[in-house]
Protein backbone atom coordinates (compact mmCIF):
# COMPACT_ATOMS: atom_id res chain seq x y z
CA UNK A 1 5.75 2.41 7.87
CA UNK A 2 2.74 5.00 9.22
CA UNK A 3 3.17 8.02 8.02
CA UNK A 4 4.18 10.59 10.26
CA UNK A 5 2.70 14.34 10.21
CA UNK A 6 4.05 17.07 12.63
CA UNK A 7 2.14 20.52 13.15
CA UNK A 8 3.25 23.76 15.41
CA UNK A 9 0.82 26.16 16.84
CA UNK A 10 0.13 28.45 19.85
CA UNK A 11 -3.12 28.40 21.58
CA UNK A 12 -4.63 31.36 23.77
CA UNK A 13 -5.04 29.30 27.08
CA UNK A 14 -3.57 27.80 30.19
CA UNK A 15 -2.66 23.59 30.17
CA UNK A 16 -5.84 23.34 32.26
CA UNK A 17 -8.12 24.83 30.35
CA UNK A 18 -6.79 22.50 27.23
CA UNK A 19 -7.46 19.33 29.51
CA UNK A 20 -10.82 20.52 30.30
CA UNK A 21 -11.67 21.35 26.73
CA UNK A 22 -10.13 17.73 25.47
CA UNK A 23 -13.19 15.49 25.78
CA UNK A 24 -15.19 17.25 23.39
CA UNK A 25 -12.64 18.33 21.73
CA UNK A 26 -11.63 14.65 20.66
CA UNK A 27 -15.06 13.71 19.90
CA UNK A 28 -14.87 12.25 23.64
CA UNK A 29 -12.89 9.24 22.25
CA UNK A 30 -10.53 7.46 25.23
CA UNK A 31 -7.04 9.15 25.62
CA UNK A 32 -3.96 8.75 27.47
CA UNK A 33 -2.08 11.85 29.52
CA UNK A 34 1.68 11.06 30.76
CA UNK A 35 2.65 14.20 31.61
CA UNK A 36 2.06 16.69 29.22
CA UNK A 37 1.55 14.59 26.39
CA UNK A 38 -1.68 13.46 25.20
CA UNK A 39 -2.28 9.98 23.07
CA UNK A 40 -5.66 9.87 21.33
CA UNK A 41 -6.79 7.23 18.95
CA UNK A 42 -8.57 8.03 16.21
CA UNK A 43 -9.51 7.21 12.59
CA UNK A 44 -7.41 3.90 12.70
CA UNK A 45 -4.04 5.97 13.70
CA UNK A 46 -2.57 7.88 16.56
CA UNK A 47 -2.57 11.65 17.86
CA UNK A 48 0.20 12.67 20.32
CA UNK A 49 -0.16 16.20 21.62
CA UNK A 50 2.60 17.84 23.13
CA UNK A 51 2.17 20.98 25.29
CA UNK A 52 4.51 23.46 27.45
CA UNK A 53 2.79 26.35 28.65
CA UNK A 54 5.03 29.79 27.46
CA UNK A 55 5.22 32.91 29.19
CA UNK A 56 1.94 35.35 28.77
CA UNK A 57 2.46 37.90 26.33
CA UNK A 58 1.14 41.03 27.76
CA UNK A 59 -1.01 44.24 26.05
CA UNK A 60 -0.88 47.06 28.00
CA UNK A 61 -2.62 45.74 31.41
CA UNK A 62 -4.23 42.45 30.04
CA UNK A 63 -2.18 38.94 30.41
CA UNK A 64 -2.84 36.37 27.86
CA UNK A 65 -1.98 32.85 28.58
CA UNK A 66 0.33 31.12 25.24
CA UNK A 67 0.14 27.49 25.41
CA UNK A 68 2.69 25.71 23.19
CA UNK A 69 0.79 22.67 21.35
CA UNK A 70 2.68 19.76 18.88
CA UNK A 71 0.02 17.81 17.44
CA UNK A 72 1.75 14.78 15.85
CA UNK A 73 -0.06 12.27 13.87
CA UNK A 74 0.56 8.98 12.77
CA UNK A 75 -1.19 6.83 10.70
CA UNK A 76 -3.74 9.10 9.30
CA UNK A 77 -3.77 9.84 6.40
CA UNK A 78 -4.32 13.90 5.10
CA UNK A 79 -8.26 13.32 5.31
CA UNK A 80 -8.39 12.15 8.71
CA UNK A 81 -6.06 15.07 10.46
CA UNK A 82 -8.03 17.18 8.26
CA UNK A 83 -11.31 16.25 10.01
CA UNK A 84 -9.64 15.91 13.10
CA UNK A 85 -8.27 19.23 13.02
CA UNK A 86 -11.67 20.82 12.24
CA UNK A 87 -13.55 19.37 14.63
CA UNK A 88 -10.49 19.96 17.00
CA UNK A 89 -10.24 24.28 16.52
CA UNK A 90 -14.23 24.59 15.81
CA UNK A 91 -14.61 23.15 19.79
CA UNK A 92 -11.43 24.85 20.90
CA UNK A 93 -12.40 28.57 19.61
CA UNK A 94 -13.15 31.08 22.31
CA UNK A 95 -15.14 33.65 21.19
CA UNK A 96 -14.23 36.63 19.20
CA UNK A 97 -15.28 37.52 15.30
């Protein structure tokens, strides 16, 4: 049996700008959209990637886009979603320090 690794998080961006930030994201490795889950193969496993795009949360008079992500993984072992994951935020950050 793969083993099976689940992880929650909230990202700072609409579903579009995930899509468009997905190829180098994933290292540009081949992946599959059905809706708005994402299957990527990688290091000999799997990556599904759930999203649902939340209400903004709102500051004063600035919007900011919350983007619900699931990042499952199967068949990777702590190692590979370890590298997978840093690879993953370092191209996903957006500024800021």
């Amino acid at each position: 049996m793969s083993e099976l690794f689940r992880l929650h998080r909230e990202m700072g961006c609409t579903c579009d700008e995930f899509m468009a930030w997905l190829p180098g994201a994933t290292r540009r490795v081949p992946f599959e959209i059905r809706g708005k889950v994402v299957t990527i193969a990688t290091h000999g496993g799997h990556v599904h990637i759930s999203l649902e795009q939340k209400p903004p949360r709102r500051l004063a008079q600035i919007e900011l886009p919350v983007l619900a992500v699931t990042f499952c993984f199967r068949g990777l072992d702590e190692s590979a979603r370890d590298d997978f994951l840093a690879h993953f935020d370092l191209y996903t950050r957006r500024g800021g320090g």
